[in-house]
Protein backbone atom coordinates (compact mmCIF):
# COMPACT_ATOMS: atom_id res chain seq x y z
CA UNK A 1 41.40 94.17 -70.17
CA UNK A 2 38.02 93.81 -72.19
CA UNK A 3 37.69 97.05 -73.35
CA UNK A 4 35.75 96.37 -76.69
CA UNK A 5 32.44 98.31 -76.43
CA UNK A 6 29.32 99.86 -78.87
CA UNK A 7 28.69 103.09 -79.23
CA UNK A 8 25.78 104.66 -79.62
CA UNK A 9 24.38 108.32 -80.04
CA UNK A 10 21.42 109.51 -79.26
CA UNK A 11 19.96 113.19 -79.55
CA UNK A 12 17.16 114.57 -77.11
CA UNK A 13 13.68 114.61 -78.63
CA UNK A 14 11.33 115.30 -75.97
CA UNK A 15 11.57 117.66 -72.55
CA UNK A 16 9.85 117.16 -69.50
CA UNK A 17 10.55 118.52 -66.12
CA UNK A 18 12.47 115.79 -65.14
CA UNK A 19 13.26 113.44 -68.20
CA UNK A 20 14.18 113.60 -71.33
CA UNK A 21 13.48 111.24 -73.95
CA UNK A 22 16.48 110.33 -76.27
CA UNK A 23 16.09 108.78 -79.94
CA UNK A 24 18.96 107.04 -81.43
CA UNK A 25 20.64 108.49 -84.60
CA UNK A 26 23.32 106.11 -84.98
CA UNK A 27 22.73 102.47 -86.27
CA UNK A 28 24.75 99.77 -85.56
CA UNK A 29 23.78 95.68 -86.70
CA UNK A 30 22.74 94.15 -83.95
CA UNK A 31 21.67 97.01 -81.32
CA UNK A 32 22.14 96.11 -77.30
CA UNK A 33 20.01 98.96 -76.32
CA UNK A 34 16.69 100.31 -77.90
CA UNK A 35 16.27 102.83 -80.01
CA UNK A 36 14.61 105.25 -77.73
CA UNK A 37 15.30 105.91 -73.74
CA UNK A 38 14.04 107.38 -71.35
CA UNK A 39 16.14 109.29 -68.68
CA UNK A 40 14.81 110.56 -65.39
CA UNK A 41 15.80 111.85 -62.25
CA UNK A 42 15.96 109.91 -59.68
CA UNK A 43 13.27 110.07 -56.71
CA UNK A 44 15.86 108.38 -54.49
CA UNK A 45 13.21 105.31 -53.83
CA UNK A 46 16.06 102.67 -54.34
CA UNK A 47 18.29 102.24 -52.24
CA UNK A 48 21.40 102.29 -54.22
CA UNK A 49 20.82 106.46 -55.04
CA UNK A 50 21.54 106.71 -58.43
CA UNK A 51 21.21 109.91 -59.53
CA UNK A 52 19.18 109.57 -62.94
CA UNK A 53 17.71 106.29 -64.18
CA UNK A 54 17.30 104.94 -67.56
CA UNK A 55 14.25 103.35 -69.45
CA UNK A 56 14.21 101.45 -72.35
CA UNK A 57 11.15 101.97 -74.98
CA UNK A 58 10.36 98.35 -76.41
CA UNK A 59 7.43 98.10 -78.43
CA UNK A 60 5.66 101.39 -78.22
CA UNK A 61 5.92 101.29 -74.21
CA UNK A 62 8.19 101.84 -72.08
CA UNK A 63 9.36 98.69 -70.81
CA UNK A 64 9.87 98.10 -66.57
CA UNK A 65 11.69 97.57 -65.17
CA UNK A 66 14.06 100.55 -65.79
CA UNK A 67 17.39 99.66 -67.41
CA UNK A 68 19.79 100.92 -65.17
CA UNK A 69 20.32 103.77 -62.63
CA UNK A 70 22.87 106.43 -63.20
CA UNK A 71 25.85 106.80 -60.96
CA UNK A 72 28.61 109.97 -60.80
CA UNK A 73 31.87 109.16 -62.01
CA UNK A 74 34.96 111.29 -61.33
CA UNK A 75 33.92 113.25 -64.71
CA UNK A 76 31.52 115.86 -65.23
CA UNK A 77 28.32 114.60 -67.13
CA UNK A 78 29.84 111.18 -67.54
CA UNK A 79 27.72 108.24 -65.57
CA UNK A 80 27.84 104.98 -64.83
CA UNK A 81 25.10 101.77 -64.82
CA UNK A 82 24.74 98.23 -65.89
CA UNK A 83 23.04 95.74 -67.37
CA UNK A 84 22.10 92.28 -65.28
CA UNK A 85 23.79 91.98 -62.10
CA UNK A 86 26.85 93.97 -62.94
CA UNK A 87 27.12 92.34 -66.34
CA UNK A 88 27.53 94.82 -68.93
CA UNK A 89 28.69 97.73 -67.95
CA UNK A 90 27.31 100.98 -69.79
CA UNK A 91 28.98 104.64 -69.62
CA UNK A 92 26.20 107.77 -70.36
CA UNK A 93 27.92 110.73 -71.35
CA UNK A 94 26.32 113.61 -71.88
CA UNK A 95 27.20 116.41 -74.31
CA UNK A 96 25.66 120.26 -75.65
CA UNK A 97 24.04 120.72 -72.36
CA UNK A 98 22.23 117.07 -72.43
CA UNK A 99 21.47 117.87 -75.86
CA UNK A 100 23.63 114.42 -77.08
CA UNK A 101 23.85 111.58 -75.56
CA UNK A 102 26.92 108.88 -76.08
CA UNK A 103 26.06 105.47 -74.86
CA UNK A 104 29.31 103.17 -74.49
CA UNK A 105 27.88 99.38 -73.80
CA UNK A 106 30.65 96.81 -72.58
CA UNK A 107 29.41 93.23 -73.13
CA UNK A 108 30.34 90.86 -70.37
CA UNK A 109 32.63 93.22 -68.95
CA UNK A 110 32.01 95.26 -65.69
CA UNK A 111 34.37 96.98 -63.59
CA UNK A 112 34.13 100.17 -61.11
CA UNK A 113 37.70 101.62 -61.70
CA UNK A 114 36.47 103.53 -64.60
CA UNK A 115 39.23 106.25 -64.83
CA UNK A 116 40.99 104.18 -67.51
CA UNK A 117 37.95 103.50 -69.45
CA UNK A 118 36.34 107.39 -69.16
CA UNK A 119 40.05 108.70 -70.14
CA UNK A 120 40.43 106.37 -73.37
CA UNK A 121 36.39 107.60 -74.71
């Protein structure tokens, strides 16, 4: 099981009444994700539902369309998304009230039984 990932962590910067924006504090070589996103709630327009969706900032915009929607997992302020057409897979979880947020991003890996994966984090 591929279960090499990159972490990231982000803290909240800016509130809105329904997104946040999230700056990265943690550096890594070669970064999959920006260093700032955007999450949102969800207007349920897609027809998927996710529940939140997330927005990469790529030079000084941010950059459509959005990266990924967020799903529920079994796990309390732990989400789901992905990258391409079920790709990459990507795990949010949110800490400190949505203060902190953890980004785990699986290269070429995707799976939905994510009990294994949220229980090793």
């Amino acid at each position: 099981m591929a279960t090499q990932h990159k972490k990231y962590e982000y803290k909240a910067t800016k509130y809105f009444k329904t997104t946040v924006h999230y700056s990265l504090i943690s550096q890594n070589l070669k970064p999959q994700l920006s260093s700032k996103l955007n999450i949102s709630a969800s207007r349920d327009f897609a027809k998927s539902k996710p529940l939140f969706w997330c927005q990469e900032r790529i030079q000084n915009k941010w950059f459509k369309p959005n990266l990924t929607g967020l799903f529920p997992t079994n796990r309390e302020n732990v989400y789901w998304g992905c990258r391409g057409r079920y790709q990459h897979l990507i795990l949010f979880v949110f800490k400190d009230n949505q203060e902190c947020l953890t980004v785990y991003y699986f290269e070429n890996y995707f799976t939905r039984n994510l009990d294994l994966l949220i229980k090793n984090l």
